[in-house]
Protein backbone atom coordinates (compact mmCIF):
# COMPACT_ATOMS: atom_id res chain seq x y z
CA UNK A 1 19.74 41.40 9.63
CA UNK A 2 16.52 41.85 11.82
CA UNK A 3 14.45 43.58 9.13
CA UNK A 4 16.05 41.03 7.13
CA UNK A 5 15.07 38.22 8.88
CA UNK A 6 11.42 39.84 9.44
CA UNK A 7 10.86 40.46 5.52
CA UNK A 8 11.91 36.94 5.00
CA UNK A 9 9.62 35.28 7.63
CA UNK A 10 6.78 37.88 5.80
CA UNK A 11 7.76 36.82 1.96
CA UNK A 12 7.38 33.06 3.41
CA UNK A 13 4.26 32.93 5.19
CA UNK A 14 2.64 35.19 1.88
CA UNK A 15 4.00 32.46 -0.71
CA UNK A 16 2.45 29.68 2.11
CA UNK A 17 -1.05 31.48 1.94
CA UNK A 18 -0.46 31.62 -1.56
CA UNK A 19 0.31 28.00 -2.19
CA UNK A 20 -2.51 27.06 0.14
CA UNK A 21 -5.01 29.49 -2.10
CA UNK A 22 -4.10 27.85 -5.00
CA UNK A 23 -4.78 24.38 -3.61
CA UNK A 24 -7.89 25.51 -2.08
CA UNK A 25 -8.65 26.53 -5.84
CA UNK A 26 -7.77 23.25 -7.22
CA UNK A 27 -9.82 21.20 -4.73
CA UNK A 28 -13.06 23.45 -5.25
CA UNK A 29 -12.31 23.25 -8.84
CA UNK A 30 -12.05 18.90 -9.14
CA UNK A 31 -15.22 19.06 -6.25
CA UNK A 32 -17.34 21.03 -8.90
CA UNK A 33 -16.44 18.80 -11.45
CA UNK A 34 -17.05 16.04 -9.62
CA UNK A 35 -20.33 16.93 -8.47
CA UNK A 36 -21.28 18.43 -12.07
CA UNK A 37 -20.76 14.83 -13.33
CA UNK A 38 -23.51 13.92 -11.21
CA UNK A 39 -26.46 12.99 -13.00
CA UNK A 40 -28.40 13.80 -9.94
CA UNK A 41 -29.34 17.88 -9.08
CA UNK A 42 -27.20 18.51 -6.07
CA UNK A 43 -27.87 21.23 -3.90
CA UNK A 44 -25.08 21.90 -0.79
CA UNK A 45 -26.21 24.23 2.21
CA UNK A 46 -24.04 25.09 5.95
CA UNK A 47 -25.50 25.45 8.76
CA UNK A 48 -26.09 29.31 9.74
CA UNK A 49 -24.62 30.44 6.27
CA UNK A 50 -27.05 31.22 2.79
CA UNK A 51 -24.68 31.05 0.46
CA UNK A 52 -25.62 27.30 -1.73
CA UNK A 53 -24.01 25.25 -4.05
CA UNK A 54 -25.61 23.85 -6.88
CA UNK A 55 -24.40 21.49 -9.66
CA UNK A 56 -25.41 21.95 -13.66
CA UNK A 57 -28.04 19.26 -13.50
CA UNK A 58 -29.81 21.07 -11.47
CA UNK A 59 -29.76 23.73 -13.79
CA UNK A 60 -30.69 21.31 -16.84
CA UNK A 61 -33.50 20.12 -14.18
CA UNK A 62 -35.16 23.53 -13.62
CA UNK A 63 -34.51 25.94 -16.59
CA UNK A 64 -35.52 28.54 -14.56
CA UNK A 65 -32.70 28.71 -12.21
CA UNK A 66 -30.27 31.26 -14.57
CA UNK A 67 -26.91 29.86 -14.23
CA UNK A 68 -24.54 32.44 -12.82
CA UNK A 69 -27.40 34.22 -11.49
CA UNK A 70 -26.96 35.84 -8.21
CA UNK A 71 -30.11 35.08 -6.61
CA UNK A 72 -29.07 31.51 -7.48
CA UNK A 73 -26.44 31.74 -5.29
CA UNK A 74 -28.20 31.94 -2.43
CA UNK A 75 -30.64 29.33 -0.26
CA UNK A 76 -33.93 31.60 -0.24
CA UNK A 77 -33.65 32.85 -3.65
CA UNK A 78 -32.91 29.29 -5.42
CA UNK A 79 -35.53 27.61 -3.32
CA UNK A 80 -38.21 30.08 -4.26
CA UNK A 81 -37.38 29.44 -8.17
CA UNK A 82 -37.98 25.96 -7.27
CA UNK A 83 -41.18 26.48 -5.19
CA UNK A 84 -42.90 28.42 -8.39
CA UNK A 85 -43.02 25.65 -10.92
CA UNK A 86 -43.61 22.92 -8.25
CA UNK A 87 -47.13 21.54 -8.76
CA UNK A 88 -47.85 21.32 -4.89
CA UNK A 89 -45.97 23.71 -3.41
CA UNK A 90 -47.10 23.63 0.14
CA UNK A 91 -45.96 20.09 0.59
CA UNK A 92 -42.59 21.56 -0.72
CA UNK A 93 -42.17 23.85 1.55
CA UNK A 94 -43.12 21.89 4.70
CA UNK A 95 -40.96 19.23 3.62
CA UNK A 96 -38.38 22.35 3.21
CA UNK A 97 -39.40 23.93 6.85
CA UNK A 98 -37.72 21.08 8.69
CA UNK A 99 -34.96 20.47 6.93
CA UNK A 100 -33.22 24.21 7.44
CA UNK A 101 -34.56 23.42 10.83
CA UNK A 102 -32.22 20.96 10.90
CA UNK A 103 -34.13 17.65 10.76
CA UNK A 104 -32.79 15.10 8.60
CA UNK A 105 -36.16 13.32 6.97
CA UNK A 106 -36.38 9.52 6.59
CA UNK A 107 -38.32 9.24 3.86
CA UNK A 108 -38.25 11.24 0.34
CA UNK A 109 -40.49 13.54 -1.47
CA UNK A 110 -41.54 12.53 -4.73
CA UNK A 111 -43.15 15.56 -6.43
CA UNK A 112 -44.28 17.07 -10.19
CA UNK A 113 -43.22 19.53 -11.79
CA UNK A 114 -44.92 21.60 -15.05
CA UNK A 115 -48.23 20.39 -14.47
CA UNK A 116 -47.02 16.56 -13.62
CA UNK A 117 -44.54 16.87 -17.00
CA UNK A 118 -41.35 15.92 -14.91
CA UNK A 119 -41.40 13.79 -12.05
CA UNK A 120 -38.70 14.17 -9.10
CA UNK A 121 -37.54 12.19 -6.39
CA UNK A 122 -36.29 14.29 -3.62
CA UNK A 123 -34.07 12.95 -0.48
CA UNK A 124 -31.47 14.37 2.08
CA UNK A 125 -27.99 13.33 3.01
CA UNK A 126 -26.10 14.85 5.94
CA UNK A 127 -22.39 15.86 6.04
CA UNK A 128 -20.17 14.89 8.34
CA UNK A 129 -16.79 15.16 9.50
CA UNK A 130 -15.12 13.58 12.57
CA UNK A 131 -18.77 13.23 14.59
CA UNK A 132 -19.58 17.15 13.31
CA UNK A 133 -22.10 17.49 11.17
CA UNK A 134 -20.64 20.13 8.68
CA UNK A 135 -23.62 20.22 5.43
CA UNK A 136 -25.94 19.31 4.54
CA UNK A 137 -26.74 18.03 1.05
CA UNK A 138 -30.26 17.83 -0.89
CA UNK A 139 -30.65 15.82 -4.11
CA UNK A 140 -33.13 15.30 -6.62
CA UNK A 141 -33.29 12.95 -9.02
CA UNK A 142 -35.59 12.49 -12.25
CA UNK A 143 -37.41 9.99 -12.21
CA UNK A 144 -39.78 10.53 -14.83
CA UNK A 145 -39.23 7.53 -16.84
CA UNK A 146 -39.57 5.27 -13.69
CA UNK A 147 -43.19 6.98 -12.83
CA UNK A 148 -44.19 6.17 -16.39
CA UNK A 149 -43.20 2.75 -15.96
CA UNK A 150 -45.22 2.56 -12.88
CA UNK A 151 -48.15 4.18 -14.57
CA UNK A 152 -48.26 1.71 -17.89
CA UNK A 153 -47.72 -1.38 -15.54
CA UNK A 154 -50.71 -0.70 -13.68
CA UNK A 155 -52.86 0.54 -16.54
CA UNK A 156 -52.02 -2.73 -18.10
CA UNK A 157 -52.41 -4.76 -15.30
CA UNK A 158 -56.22 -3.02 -14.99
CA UNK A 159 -56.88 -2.74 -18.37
CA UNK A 160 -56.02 -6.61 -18.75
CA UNK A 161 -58.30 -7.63 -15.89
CA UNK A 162 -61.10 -5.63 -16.75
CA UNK A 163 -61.03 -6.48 -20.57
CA UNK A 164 -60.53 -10.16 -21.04
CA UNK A 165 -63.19 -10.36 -17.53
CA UNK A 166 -66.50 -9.14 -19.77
CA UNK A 167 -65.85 -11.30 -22.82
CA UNK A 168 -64.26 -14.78 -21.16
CA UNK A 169 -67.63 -14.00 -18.48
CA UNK A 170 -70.05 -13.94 -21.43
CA UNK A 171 -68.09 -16.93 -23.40
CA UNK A 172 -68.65 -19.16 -20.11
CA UNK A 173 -72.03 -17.84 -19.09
CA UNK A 174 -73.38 -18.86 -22.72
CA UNK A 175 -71.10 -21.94 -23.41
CA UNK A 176 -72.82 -23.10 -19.75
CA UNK A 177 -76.74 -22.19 -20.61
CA UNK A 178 -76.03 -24.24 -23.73
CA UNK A 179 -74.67 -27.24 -22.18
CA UNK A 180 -77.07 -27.39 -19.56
CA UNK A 181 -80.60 -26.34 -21.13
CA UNK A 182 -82.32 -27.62 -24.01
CA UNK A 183 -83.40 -24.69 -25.91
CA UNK A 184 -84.72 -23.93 -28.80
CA UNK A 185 -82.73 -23.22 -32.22
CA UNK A 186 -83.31 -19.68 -32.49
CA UNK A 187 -81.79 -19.56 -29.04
CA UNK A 188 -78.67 -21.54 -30.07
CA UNK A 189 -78.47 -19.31 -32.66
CA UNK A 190 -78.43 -16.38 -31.12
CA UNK A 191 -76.39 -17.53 -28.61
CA UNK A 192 -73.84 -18.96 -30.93
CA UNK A 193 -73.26 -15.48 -32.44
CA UNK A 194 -72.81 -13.52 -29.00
CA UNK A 195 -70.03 -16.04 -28.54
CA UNK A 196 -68.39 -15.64 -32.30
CA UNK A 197 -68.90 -11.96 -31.19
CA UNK A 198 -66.74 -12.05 -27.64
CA UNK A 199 -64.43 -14.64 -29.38
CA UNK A 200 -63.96 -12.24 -31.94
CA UNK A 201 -63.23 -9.44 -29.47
CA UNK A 202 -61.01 -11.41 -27.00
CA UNK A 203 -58.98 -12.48 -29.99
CA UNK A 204 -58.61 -8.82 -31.17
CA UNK A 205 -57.55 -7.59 -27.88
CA UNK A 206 -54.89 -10.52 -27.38
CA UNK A 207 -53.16 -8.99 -30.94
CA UNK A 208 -53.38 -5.49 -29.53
CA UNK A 209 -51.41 -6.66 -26.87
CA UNK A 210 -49.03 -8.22 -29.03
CA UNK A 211 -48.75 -5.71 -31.14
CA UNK A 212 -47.62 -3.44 -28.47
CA UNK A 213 -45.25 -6.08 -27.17
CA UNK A 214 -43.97 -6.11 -30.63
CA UNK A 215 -43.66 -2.39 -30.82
CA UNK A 216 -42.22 -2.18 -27.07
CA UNK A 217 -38.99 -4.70 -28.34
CA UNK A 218 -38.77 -3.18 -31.44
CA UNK A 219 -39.09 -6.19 -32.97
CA UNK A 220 -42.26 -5.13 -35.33
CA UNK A 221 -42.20 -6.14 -39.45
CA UNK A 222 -43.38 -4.72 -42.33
CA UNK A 223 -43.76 -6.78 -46.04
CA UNK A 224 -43.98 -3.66 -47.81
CA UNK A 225 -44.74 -3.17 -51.31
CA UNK A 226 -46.09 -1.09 -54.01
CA UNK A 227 -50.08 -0.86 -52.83
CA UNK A 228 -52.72 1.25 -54.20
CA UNK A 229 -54.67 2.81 -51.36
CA UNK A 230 -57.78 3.68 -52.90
CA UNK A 231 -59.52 0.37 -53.48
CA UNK A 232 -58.55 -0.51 -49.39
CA UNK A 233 -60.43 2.79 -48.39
CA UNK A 234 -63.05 1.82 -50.45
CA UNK A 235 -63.38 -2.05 -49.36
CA UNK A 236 -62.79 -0.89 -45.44
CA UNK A 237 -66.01 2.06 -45.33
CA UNK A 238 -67.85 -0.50 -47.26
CA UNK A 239 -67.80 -3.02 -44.78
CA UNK A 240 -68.60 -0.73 -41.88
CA UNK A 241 -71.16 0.96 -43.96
CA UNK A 242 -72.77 -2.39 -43.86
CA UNK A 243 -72.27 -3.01 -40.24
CA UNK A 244 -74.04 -0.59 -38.51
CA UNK A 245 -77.35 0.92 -38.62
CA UNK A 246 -76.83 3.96 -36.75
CA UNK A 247 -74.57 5.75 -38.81
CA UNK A 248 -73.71 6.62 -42.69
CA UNK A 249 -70.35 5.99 -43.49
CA UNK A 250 -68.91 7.01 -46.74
CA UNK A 251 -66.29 7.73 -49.01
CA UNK A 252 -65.05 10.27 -51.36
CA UNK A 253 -61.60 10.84 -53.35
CA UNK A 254 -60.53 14.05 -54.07
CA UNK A 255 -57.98 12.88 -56.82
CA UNK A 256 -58.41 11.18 -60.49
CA UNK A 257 -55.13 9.09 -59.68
CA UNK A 258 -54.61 6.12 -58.15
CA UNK A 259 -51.76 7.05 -55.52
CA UNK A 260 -49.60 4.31 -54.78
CA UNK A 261 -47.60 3.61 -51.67
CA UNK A 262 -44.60 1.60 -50.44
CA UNK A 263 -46.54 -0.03 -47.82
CA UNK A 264 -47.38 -3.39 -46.06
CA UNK A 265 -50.73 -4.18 -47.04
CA UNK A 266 -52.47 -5.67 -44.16
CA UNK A 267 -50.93 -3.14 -41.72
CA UNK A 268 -52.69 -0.46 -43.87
CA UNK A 269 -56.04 -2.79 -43.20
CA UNK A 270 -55.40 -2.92 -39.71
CA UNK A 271 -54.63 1.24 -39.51
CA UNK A 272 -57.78 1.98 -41.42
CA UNK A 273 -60.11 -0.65 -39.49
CA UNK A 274 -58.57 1.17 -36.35
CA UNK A 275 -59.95 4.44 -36.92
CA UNK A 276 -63.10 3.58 -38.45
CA UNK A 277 -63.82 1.53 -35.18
CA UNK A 278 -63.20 4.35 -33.39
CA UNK A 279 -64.94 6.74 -34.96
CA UNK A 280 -67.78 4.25 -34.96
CA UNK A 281 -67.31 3.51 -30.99
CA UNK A 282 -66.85 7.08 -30.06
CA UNK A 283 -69.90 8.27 -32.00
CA UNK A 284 -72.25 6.03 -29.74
CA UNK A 285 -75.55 8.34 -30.90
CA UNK A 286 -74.76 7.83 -34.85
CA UNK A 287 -74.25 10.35 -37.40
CA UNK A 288 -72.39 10.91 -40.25
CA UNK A 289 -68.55 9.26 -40.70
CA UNK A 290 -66.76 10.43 -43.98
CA UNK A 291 -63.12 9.09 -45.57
CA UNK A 292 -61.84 11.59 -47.37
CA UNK A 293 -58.66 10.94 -49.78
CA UNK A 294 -56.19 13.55 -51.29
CA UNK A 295 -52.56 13.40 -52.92
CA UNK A 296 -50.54 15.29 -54.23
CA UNK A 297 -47.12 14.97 -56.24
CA UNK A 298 -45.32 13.70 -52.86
CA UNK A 299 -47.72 12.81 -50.58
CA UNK A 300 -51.37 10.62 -49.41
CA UNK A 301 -53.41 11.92 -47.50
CA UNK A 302 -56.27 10.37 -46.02
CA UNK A 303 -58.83 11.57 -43.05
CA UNK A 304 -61.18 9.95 -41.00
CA UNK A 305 -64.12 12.20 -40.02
CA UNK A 306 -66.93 11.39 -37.32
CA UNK A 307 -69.72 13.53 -35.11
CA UNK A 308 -68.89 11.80 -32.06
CA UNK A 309 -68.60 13.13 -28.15
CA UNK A 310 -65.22 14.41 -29.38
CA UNK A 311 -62.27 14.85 -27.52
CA UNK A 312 -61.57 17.66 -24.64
CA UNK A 313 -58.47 19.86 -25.73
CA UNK A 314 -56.06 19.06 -23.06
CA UNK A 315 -56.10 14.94 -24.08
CA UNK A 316 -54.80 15.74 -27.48
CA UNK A 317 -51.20 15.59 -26.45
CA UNK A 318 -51.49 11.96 -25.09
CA UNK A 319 -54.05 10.82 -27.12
CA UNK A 320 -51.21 8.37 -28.83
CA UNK A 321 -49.81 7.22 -25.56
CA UNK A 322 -50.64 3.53 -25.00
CA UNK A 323 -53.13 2.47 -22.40
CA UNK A 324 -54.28 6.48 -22.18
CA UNK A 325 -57.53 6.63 -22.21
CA UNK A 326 -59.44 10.35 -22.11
CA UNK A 327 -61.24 10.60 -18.87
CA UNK A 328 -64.16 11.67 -18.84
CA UNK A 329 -68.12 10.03 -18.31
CA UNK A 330 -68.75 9.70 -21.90
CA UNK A 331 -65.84 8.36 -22.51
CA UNK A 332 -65.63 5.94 -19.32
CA UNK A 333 -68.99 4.25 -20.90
CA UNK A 334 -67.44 3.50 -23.62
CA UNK A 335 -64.98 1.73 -22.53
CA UNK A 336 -62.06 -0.02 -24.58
CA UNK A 337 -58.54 -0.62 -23.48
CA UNK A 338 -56.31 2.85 -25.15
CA UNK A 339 -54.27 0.73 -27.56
CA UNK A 340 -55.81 1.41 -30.59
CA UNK A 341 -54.17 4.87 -31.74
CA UNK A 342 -50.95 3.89 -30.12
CA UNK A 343 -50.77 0.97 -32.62
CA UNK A 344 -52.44 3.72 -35.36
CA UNK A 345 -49.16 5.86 -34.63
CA UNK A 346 -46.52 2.78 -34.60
CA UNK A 347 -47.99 1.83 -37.67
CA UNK A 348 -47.77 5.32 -39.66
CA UNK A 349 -44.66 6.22 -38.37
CA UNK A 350 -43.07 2.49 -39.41
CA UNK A 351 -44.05 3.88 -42.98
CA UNK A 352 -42.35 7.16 -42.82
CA UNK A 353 -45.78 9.13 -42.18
CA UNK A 354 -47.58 11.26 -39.72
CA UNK A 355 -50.93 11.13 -38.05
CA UNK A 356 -52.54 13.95 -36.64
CA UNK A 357 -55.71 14.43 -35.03
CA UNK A 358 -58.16 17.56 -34.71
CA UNK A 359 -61.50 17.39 -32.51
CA UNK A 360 -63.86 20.10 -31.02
CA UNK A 361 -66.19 18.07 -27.80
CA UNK A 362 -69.53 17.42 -28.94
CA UNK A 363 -69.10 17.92 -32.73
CA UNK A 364 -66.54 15.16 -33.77
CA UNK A 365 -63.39 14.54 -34.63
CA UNK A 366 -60.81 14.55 -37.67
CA UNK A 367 -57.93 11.83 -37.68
CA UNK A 368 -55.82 12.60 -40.62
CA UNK A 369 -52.98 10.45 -42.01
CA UNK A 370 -50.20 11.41 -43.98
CA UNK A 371 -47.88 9.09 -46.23
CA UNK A 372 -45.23 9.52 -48.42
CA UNK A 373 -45.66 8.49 -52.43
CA UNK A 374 -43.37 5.55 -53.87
CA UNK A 375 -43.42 7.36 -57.46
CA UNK A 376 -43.53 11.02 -58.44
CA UNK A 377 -46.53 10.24 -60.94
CA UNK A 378 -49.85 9.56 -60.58
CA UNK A 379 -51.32 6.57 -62.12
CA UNK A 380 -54.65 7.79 -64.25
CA UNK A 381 -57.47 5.61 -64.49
CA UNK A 382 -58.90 5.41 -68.04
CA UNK A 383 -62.46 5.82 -68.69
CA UNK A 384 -64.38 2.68 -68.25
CA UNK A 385 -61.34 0.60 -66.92
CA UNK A 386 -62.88 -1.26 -64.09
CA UNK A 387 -60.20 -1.06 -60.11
CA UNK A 388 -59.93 -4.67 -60.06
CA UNK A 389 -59.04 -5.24 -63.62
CA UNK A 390 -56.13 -1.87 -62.51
């Protein structure tokens, strides 16, 4: 009855460990769910121990970490995965330093990853139970989107200021000399067309701005219909031909067919006077500017070549963005306010096209725009059949 009595007390207290195993197993199982529905990256350290644990978005936050990877699993090894891609590291670190010292910062580290590609907000929350502090638990949280935000508001806020200052200023100044000074009519003249001239470019830079708003709500139309783009390339380098001195704009098809487009007419003005002021602006010395047009059975093509300052390699990528602007002093004299090619892409891409752009500094650059054909046949001009009679 004794060795009875013993086995059963033994059989009990293994099915009670068992029971309590499984339970333990079921709460660590709902906790990891729980903290892998997180949107935040969660990462959960002890005091004295290195063993860590980590939900999936911090895994979807830094690629690098291998999920299931043992050197993952513990404190050094997954914060020196982190350290390698962050762009200041020694910031990092120190911020790192006196936390497993056990300080609990007030503030939180906002840091870049990937070359500044992915922006992170990092803070720390302590874990406690009854008065003991039992974890401690670091998150980081994108917050890309937010430092973008940040970015474009102030850009705009800069860009606005600075822009609409030099052409209201030179409105006022003139508007003033004219009111007050008797002057000859030359003067007036001259006067009168500096002011057409800023009116001109404050009323341009008000519809950029609505453009973008337009673009930013999603709210932006297109009257499309059938429109042959030759005679538009033509009339558009014609009129900047005529417009400047300092360089020799031209153009040249490379097709016998009139390609035609499903397209909203004056948006394809707008696109075309877009690049061909900015090949004129960024090509402050003069020089050659050439619109070149090709087509095939599916496609337009058109390209917009200059010999301007160019454009450094690592500004392609954002060269589309709004409000970016490439920095550099060439550039910077320039001036203008980085809305031009963003409204250049919205417009392409609202016709089912692509726009690319290739550049080498100090030679020039090559915008090139690609749109789809409304008809699978070209449209042959016969001999002697003048384009506005077509």
């Amino acid at each position: 009855m004794r060795d009875i009595m013993s086995f059963s007390r033994q059989l009990s207290l293994s099915l009670l460990r068992m029971r309590l195993f499984d339970e333990m197993n079921r709460e660590k199982t709902k906790t990891e769910r729980i903290l892998d529905s997180i949107r935040e990256a969660v990462i959960y350290i002890e005091p004295g121990k290195d063993e860590v644990f980590v939900n999936r978005p911090l895994y979807d936050l830094f690629p690098e970490l291998q999920y299931g990877a043992a050197k993952n699993e513990t404190l050094q090894g997954c914060l020196n995965t982190i350290r390698a891609v962050v762009d200041e590291p020694e910031i990092f670190a120190r911020y790192m330093e006196g936390i497993l010292r056990g300080e609990v910062p007030k503030d939180s580290l906002q840091f870049s990853i990937h070359q500044q590609v992915v922006f992170i907000q990092f803070y720390v929350e302590t874990i406690e139970v009854e008065g003991i502090r039992k974890g401690t638990m670091l998150v980081l949280r994108d917050v890309t989107k937010e430092t973008e935000m940040d970015r474009l508001k102030s850009e705009l806020v800069s860009t606005v200021s600075h822009e609409l200052r030099t052409p209201l200023s030179s409105i006022y100044g003139f508007t003033e000399l004219m009111l007050n000074r008797k002057m000859d009519l030359s003067k007036q003249d001259k006067y009168l067309k500096t002011i057409h001239s800023e009116t001109e470019r404050l009323s341009n830079l008000v519809n950029d701005f609505l453009d973008v708003q337009r673009m930013e709500a999603r709210i932006q139309s297109y009257q499309k219909g059938l429109l042959n783009l030759q005679p538009l390339l033509e009339e558009t380098t014609q009129f900047y031909a005529a417009s400047t001195t300092n360089h020799t704009i031209t153009f040249r098809s490379l097709t016998d067919a009139c390609p035609l487009i499903e397209a909203d007419e004056e948006k394809m003005k707008q696109l075309m006077n877009n690049l061909l002021n900015n090949a004129v602006k960024y090509s402050p010395f003069g020089g050659n500017i050439e619109v070149v047009l090709e087509a095939d059975h599916h496609h337009v093509q058109f390209a917009v070549r200059d010999e301007g300052i160019g454009i450094p390699k690592s500004a392609l990528a954002k060269l589309f963005d709004k409000f970016y602007r490439v920095d550099n002093s060439d550039s910077r004299k320039i001036g203008g306010t980085g809305l031009g090619l963003a409204i250049c892409k919205e417009i392409v891409e609202g016709h089912d096209g692509e726009i690319t752009v290739e550049s080498v500094e100090k030679q020039g650059s090559t915008f090139t725009v690609k749109l789809p054909q409304s008809v699978q046949e070209y449209m042959v001009v016969p001999d002697g059949l003048d384009m506005s009679e077509k």
